[in-house]
PDB file of N, CA and C in Angstrom:
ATOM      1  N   UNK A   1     -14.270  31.489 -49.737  1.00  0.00           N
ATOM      2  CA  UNK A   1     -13.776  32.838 -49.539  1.00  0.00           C
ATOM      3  C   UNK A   1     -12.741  32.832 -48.414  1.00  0.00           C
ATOM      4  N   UNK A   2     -11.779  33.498 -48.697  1.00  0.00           N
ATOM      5  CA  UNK A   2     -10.534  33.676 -47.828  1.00  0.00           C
ATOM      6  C   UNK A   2     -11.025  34.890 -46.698  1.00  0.00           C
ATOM      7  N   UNK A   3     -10.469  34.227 -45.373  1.00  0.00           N
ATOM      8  CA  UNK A   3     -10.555  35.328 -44.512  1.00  0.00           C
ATOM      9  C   UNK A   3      -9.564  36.341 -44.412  1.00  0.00           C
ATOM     10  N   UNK A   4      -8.702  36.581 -45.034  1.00  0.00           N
ATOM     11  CA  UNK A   4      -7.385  37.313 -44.934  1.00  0.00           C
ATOM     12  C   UNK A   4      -6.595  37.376 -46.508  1.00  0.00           C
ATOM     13  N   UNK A   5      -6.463  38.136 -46.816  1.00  0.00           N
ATOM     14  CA  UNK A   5      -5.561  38.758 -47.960  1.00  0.00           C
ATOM     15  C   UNK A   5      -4.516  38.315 -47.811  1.00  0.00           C
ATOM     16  N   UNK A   6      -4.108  37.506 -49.036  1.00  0.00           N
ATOM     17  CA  UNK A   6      -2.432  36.819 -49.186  1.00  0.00           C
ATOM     18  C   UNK A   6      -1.687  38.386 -49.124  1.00  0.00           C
ATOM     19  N   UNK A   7      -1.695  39.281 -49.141  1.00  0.00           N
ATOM     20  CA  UNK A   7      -0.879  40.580 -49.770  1.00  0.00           C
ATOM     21  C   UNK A   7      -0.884  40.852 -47.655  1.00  0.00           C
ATOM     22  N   UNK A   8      -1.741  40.516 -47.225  1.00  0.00           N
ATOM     23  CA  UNK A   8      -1.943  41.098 -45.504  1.00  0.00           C
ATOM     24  C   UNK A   8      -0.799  40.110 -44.905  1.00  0.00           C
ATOM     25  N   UNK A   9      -0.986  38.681 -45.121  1.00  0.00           N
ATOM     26  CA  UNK A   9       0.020  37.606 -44.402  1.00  0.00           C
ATOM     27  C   UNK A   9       1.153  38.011 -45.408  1.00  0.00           C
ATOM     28  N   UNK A  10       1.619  38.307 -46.154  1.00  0.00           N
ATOM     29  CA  UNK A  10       3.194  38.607 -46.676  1.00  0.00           C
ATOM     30  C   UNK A  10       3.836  39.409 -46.048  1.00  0.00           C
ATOM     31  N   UNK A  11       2.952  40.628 -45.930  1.00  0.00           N
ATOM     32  CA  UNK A  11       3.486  41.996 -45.534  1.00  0.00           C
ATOM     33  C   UNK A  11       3.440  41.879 -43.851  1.00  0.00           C
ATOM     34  N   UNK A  12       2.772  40.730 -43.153  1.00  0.00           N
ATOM     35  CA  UNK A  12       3.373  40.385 -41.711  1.00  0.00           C
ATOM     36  C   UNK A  12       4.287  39.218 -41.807  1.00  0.00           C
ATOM     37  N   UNK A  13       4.354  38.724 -42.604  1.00  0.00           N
ATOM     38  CA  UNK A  13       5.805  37.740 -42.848  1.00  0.00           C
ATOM     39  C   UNK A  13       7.089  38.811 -42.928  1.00  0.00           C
ATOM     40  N   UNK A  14       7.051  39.285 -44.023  1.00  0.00           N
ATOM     41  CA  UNK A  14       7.860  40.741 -44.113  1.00  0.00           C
ATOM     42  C   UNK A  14       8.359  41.783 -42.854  1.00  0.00           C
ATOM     43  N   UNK A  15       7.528  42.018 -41.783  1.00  0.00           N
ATOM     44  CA  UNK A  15       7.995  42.752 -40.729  1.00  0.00           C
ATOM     45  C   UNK A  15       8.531  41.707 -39.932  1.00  0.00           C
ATOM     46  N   UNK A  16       7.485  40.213 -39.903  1.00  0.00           N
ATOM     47  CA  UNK A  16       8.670  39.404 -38.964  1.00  0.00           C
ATOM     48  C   UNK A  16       9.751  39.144 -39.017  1.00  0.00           C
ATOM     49  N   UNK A  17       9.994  39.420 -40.285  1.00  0.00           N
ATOM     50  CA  UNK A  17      11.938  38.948 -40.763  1.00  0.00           C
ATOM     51  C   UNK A  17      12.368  40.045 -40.257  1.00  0.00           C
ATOM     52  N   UNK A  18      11.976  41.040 -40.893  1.00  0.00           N
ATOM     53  CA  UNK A  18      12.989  41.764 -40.232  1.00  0.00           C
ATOM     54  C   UNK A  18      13.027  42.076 -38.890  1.00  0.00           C
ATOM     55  N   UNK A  19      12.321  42.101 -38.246  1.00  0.00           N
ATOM     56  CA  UNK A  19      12.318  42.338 -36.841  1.00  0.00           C
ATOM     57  C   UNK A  19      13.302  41.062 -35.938  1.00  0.00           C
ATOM     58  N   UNK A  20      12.957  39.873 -36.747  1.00  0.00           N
ATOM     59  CA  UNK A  20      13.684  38.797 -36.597  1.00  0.00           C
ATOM     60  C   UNK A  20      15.285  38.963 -36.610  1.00  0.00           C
ATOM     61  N   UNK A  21      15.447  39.462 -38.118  1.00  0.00           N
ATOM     62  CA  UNK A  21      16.690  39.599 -38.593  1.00  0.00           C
ATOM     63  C   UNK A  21      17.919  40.580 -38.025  1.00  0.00           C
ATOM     64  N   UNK A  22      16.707  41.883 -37.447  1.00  0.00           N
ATOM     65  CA  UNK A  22      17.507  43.219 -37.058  1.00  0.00           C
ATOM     66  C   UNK A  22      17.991  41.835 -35.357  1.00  0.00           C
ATOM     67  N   UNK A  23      17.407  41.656 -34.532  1.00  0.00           N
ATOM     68  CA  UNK A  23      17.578  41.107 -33.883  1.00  0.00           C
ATOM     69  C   UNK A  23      18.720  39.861 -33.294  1.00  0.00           C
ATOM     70  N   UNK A  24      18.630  38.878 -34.627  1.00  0.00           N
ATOM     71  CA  UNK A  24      19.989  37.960 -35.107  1.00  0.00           C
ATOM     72  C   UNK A  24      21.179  38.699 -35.196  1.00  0.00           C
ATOM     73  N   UNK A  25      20.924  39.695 -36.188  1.00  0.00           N
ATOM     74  CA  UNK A  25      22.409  40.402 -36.331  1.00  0.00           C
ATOM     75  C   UNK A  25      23.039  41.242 -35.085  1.00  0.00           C
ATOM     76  N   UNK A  26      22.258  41.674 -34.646  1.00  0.00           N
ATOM     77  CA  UNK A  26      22.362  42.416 -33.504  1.00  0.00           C
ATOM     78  C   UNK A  26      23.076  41.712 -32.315  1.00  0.00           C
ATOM     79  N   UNK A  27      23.171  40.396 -32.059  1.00  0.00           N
ATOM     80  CA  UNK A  27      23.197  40.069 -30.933  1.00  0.00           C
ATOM     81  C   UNK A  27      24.530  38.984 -31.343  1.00  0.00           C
ATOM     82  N   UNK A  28      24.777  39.254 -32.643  1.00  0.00           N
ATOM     83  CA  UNK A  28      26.314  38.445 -33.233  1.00  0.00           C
ATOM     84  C   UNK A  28      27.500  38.918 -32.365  1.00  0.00           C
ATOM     85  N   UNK A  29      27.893  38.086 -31.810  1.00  0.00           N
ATOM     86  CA  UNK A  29      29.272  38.738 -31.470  1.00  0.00           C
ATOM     87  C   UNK A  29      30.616  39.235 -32.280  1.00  0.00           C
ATOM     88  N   UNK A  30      31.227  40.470 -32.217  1.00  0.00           N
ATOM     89  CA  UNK A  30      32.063  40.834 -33.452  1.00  0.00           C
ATOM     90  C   UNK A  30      33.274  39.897 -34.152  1.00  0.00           C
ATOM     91  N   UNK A  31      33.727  38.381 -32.826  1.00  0.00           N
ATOM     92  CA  UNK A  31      34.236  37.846 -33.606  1.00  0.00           C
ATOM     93  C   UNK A  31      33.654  36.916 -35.283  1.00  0.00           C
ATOM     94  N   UNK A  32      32.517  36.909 -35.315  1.00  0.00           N
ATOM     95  CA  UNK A  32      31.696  36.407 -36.070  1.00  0.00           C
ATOM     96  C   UNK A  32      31.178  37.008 -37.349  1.00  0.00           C
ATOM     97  N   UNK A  33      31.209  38.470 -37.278  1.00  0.00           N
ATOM     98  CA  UNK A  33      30.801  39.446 -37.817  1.00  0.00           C
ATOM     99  C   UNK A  33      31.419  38.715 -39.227  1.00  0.00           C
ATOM    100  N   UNK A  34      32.335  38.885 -39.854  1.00  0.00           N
ATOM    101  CA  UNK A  34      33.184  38.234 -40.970  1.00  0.00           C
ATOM    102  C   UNK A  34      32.306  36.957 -41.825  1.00  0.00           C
ATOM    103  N   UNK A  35      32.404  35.919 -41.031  1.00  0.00           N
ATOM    104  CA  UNK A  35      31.338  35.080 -42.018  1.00  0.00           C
ATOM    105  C   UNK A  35      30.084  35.546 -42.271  1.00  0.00           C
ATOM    106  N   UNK A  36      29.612  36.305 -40.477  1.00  0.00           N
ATOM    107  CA  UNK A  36      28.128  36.943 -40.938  1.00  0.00           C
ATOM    108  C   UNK A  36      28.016  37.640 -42.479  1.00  0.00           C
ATOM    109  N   UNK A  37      29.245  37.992 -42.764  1.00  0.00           N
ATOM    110  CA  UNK A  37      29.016  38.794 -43.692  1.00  0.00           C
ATOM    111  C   UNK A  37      29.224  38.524 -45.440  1.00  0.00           C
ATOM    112  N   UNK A  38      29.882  36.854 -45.181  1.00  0.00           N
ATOM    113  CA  UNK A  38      30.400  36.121 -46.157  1.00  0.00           C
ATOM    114  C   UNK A  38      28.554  35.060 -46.433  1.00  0.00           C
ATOM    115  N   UNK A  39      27.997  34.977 -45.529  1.00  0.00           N
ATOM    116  CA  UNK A  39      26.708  34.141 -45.894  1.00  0.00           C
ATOM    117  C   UNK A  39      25.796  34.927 -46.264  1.00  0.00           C
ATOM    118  N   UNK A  40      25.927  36.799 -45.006  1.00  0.00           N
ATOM    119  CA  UNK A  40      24.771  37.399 -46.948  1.00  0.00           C
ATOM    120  C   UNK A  40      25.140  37.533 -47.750  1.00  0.00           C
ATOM    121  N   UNK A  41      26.558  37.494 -47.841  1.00  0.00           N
ATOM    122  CA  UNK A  41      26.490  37.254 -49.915  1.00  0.00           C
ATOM    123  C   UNK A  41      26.235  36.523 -50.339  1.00  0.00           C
ATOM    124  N   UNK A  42      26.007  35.517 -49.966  1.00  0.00           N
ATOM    125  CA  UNK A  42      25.372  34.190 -50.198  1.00  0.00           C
ATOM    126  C   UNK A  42      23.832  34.370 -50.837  1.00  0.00           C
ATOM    127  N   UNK A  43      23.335  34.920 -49.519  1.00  0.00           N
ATOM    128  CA  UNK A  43      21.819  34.989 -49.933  1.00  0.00           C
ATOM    129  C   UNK A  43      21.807  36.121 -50.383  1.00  0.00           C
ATOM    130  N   UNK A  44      22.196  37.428 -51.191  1.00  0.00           N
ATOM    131  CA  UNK A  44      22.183  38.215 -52.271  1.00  0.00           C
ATOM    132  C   UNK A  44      22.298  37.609 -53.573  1.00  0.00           C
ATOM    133  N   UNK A  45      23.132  36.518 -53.344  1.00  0.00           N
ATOM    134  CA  UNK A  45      23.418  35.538 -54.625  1.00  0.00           C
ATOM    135  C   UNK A  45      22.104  34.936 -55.129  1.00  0.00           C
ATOM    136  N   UNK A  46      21.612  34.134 -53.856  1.00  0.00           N
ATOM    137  CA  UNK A  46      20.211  33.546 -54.358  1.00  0.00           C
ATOM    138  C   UNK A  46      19.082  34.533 -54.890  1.00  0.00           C
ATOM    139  N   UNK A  47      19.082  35.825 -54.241  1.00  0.00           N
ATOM    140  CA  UNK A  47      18.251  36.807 -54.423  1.00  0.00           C
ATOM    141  C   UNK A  47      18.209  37.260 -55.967  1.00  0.00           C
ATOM    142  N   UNK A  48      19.603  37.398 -56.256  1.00  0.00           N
ATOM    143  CA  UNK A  48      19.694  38.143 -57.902  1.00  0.00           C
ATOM    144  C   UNK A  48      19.445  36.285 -58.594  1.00  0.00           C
ATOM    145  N   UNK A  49      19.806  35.374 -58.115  1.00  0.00           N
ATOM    146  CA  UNK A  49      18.909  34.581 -59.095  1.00  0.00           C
ATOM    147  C   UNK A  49      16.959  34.664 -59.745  1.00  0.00           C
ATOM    148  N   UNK A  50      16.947  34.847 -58.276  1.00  0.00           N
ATOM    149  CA  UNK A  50      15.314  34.846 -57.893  1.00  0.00           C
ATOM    150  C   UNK A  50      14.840  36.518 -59.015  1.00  0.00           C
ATOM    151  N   UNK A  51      15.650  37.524 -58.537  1.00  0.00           N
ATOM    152  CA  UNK A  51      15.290  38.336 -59.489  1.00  0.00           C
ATOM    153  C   UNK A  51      15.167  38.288 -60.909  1.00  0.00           C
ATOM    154  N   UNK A  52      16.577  37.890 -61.363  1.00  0.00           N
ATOM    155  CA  UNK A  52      16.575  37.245 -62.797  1.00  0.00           C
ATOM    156  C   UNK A  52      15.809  36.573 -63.476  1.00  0.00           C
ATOM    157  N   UNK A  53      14.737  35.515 -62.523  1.00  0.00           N
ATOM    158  CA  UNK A  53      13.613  34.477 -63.065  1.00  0.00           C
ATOM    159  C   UNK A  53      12.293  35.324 -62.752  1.00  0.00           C
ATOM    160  N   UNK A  54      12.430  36.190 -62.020  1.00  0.00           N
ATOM    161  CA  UNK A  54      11.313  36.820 -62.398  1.00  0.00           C
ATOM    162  C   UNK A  54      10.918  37.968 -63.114  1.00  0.00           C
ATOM    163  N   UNK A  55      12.139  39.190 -63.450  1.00  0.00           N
ATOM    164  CA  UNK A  55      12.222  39.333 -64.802  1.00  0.00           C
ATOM    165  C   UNK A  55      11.855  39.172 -66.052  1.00  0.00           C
ATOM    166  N   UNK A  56      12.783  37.655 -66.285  1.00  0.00           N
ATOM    167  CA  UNK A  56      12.350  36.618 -67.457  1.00  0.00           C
ATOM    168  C   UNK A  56      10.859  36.355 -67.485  1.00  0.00           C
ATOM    169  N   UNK A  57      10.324  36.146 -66.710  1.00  0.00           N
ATOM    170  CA  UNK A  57       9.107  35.739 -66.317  1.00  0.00           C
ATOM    171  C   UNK A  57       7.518  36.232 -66.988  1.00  0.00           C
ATOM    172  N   UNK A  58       8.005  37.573 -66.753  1.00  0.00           N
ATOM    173  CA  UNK A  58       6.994  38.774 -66.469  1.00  0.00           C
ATOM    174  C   UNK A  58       7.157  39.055 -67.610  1.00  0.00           C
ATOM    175  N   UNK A  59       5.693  40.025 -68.227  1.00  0.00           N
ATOM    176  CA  UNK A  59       5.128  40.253 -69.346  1.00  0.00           C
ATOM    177  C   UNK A  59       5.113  41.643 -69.676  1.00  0.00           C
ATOM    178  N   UNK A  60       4.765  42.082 -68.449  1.00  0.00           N
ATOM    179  CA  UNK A  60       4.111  43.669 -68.348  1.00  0.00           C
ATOM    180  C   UNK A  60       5.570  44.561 -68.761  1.00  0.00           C
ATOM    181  N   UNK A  61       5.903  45.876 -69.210  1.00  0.00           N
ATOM    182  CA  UNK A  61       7.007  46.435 -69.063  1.00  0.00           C
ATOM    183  C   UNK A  61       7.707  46.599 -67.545  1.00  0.00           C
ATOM    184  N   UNK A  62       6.242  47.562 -67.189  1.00  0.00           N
ATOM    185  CA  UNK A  62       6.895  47.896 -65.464  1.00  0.00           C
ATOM    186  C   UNK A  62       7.474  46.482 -64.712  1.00  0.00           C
ATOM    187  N   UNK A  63       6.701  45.232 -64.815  1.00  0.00           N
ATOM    188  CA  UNK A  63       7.597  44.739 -63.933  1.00  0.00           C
ATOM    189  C   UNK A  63       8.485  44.172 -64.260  1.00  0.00           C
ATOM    190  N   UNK A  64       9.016  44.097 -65.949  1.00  0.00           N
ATOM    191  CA  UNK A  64      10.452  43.593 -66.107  1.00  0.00           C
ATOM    192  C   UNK A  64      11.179  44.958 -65.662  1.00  0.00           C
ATOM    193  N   UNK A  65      11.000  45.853 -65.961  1.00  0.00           N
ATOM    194  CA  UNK A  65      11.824  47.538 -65.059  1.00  0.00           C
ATOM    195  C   UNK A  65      12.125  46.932 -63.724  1.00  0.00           C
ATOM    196  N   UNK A  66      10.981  46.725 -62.842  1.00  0.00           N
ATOM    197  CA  UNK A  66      11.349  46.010 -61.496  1.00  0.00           C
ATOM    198  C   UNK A  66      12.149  44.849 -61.310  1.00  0.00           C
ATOM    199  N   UNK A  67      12.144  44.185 -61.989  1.00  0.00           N
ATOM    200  CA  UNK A  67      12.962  42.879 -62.088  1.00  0.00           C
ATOM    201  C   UNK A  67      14.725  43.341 -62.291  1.00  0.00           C
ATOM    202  N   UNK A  68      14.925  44.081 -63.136  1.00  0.00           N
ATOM    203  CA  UNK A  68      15.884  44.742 -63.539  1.00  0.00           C
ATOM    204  C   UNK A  68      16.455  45.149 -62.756  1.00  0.00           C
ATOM    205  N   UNK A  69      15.726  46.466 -62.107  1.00  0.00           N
ATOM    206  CA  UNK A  69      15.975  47.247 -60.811  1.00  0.00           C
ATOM    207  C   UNK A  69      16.052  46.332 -59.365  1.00  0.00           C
ATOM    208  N   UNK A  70      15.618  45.320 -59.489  1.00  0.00           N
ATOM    209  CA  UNK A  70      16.032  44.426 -58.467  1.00  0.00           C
ATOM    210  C   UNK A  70      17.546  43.485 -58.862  1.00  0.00           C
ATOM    211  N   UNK A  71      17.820  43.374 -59.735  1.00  0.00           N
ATOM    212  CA  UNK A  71      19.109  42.369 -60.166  1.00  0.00           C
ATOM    213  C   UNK A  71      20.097  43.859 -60.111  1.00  0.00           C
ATOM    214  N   UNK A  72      20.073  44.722 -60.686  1.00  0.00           N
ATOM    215  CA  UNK A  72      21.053  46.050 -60.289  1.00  0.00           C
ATOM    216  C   UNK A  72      21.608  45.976 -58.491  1.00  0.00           C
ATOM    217  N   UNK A  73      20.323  45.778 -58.143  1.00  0.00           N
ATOM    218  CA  UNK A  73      20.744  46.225 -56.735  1.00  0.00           C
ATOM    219  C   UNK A  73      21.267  45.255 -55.665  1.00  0.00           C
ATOM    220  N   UNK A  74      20.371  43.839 -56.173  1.00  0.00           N
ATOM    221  CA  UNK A  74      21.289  42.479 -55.481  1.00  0.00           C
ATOM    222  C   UNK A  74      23.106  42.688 -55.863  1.00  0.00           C
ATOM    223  N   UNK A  75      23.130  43.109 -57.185  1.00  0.00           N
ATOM    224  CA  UNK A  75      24.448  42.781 -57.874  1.00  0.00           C
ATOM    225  C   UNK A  75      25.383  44.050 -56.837  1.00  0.00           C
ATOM    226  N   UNK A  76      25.034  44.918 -56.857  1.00  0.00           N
ATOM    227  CA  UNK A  76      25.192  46.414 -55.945  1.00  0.00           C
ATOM    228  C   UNK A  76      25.845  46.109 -54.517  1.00  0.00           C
ATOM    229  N   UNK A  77      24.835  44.924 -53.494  1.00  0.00           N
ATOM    230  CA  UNK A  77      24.672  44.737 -52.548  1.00  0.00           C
ATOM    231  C   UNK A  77      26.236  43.101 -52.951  1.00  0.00           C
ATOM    232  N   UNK A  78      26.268  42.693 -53.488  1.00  0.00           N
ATOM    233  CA  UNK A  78      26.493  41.472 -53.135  1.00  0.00           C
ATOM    234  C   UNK A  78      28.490  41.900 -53.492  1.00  0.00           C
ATOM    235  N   UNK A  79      28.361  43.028 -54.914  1.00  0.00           N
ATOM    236  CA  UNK A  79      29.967  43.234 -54.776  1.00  0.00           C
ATOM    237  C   UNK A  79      30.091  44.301 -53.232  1.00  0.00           C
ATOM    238  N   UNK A  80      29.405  45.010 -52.972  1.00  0.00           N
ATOM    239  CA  UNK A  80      29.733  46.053 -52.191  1.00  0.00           C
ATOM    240  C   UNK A  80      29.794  45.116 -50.640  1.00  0.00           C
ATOM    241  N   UNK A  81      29.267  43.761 -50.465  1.00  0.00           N
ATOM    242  CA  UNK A  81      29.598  42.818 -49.350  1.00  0.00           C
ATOM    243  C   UNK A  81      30.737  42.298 -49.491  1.00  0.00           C
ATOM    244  N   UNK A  82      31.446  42.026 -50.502  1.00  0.00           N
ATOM    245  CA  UNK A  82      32.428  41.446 -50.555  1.00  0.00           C
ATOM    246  C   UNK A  82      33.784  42.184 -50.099  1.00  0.00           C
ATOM    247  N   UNK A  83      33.768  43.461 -50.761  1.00  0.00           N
ATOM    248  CA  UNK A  83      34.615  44.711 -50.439  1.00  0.00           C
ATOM    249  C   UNK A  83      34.734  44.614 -48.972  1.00  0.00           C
ATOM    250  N   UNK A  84      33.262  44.744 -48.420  1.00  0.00           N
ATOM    251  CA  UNK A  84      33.444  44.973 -46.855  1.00  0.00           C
ATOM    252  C   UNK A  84      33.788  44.201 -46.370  1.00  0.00           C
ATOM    253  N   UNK A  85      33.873  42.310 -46.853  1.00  0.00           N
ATOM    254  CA  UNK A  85      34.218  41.619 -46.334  1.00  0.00           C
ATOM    255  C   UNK A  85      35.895  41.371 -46.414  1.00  0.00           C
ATOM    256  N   UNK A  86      36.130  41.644 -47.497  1.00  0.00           N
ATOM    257  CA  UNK A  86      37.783  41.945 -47.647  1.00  0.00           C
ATOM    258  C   UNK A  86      38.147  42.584 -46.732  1.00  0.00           C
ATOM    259  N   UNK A  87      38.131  43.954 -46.338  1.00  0.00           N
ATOM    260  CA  UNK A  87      38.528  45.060 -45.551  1.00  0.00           C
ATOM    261  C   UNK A  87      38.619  44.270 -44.115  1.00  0.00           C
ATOM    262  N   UNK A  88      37.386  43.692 -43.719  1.00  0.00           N
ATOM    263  CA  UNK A  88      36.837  43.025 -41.916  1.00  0.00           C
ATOM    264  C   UNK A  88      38.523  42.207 -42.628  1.00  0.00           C
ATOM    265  N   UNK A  89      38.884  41.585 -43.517  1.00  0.00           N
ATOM    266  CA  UNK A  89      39.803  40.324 -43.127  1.00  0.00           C
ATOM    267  C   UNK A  89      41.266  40.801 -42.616  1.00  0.00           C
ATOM    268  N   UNK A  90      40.727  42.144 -43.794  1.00  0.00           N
ATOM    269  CA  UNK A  90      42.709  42.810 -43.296  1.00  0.00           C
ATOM    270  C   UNK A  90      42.688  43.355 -42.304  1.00  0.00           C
ATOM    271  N   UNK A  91      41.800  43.572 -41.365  1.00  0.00           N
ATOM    272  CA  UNK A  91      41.723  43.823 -40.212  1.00  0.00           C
ATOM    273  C   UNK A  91      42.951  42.729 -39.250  1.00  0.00           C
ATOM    274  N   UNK A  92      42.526  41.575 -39.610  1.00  0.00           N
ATOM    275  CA  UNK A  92      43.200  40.442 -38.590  1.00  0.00           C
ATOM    276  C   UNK A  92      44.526  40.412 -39.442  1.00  0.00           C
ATOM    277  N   UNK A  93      44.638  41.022 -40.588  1.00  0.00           N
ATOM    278  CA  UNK A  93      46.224  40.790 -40.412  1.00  0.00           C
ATOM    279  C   UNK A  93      47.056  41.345 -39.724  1.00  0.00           C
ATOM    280  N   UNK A  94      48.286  40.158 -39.125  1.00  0.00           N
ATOM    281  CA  UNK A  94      49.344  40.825 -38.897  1.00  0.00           C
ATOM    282  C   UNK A  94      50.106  41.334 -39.548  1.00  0.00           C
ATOM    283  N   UNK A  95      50.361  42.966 -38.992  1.00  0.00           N
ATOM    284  CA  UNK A  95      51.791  44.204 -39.808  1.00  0.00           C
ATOM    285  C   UNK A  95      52.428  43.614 -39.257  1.00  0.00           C
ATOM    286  N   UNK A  96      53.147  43.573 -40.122  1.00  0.00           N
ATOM    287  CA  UNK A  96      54.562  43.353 -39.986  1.00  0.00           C
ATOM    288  C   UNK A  96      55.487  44.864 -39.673  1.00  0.00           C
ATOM    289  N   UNK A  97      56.642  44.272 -38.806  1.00  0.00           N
ATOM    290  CA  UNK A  97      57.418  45.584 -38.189  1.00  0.00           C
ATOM    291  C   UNK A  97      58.270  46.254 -38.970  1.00  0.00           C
ATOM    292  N   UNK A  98      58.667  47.137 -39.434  1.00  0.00           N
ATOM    293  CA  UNK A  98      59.635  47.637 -39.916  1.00  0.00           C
ATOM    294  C   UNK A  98      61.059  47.616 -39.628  1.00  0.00           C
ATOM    295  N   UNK A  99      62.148  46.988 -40.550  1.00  0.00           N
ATOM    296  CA  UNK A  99      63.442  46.626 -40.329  1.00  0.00           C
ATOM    297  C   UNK A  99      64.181  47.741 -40.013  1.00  0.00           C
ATOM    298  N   UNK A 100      64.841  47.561 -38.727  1.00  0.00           N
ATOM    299  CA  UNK A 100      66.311  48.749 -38.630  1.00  0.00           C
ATOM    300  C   UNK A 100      66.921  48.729 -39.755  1.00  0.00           C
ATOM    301  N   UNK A 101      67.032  50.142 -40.069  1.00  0.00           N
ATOM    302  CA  UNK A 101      68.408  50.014 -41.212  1.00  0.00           C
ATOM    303  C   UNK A 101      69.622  49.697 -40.637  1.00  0.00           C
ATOM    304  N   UNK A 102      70.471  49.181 -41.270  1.00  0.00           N
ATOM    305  CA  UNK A 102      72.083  48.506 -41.090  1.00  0.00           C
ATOM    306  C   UNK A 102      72.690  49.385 -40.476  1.00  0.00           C
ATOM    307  N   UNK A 103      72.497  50.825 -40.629  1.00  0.00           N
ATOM    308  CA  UNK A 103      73.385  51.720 -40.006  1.00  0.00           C
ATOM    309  C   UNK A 103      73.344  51.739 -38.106  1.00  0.00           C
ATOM    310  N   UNK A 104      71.793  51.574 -38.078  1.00  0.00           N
ATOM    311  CA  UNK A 104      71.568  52.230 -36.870  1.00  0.00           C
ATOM    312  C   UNK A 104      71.593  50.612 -36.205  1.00  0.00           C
ATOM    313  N   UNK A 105      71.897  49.452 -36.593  1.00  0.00           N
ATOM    314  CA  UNK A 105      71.989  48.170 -35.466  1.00  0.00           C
ATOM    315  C   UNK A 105      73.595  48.043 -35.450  1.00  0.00           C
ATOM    316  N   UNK A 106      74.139  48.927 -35.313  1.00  0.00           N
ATOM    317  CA  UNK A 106      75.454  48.542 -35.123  1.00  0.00           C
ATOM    318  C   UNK A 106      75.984  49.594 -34.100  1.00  0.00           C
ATOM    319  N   UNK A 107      74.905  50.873 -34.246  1.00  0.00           N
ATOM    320  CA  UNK A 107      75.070  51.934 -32.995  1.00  0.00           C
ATOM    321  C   UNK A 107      74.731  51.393 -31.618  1.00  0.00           C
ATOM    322  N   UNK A 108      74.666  50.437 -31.308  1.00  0.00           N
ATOM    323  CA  UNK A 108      74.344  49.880 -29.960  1.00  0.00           C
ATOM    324  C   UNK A 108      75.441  49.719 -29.274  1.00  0.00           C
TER     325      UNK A 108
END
């Protein structure tokens, strides 16, 4: 007989990440922010795999619904990272200046 419920140690695995995680991100410095944000798409990637096989997997209706509803939302999360990660890049571009017209470099 088990002294502890596998469902009790998940769900404190579960708060340690995140408490972990809120923590990691938190303390990124903003030049960094950019890949930070290029490696969770990464692991959204692995995630909608992981969803997908368990999906497939499953027998019951409800939890292929869940499986489903989990690959929707990795897929959700992983284009809507990319967007944001585009945007963080054009941040560092350099504008370029706008050319005098011909008229007005000769008024000098």
């Amino acid at each position: 007989m088990e002294m502890v419920d596998h469902t009790i140690i998940n769900l404190i695995i579960f708060v340690l990440a995140i408490y972990v995680g809120y923590h990691v991100v938190w303390t990124v410095t903003p030049a960094l922010h950019t890949p930070l944000m290029a490696v969770t798409n990464a692991i959204s990637a692995i995630v909608i795999v992981g969803a997908m096989l368990a999906a497939a997997l499953t027998s019951l209706p409800l939890a292929k619904a869940a499986g489903v509803l989990a690959v929707a939302l990795a897929a959700v999360n992983i284009f809507g990272g990319f967007l944001v990660t585009r945007r963080m890049l054009e941040m560092f571009k350099k504008k370029d200046k706008p050319a005098k017209p011909a008229s007005q470099a000769g008024e000098k």
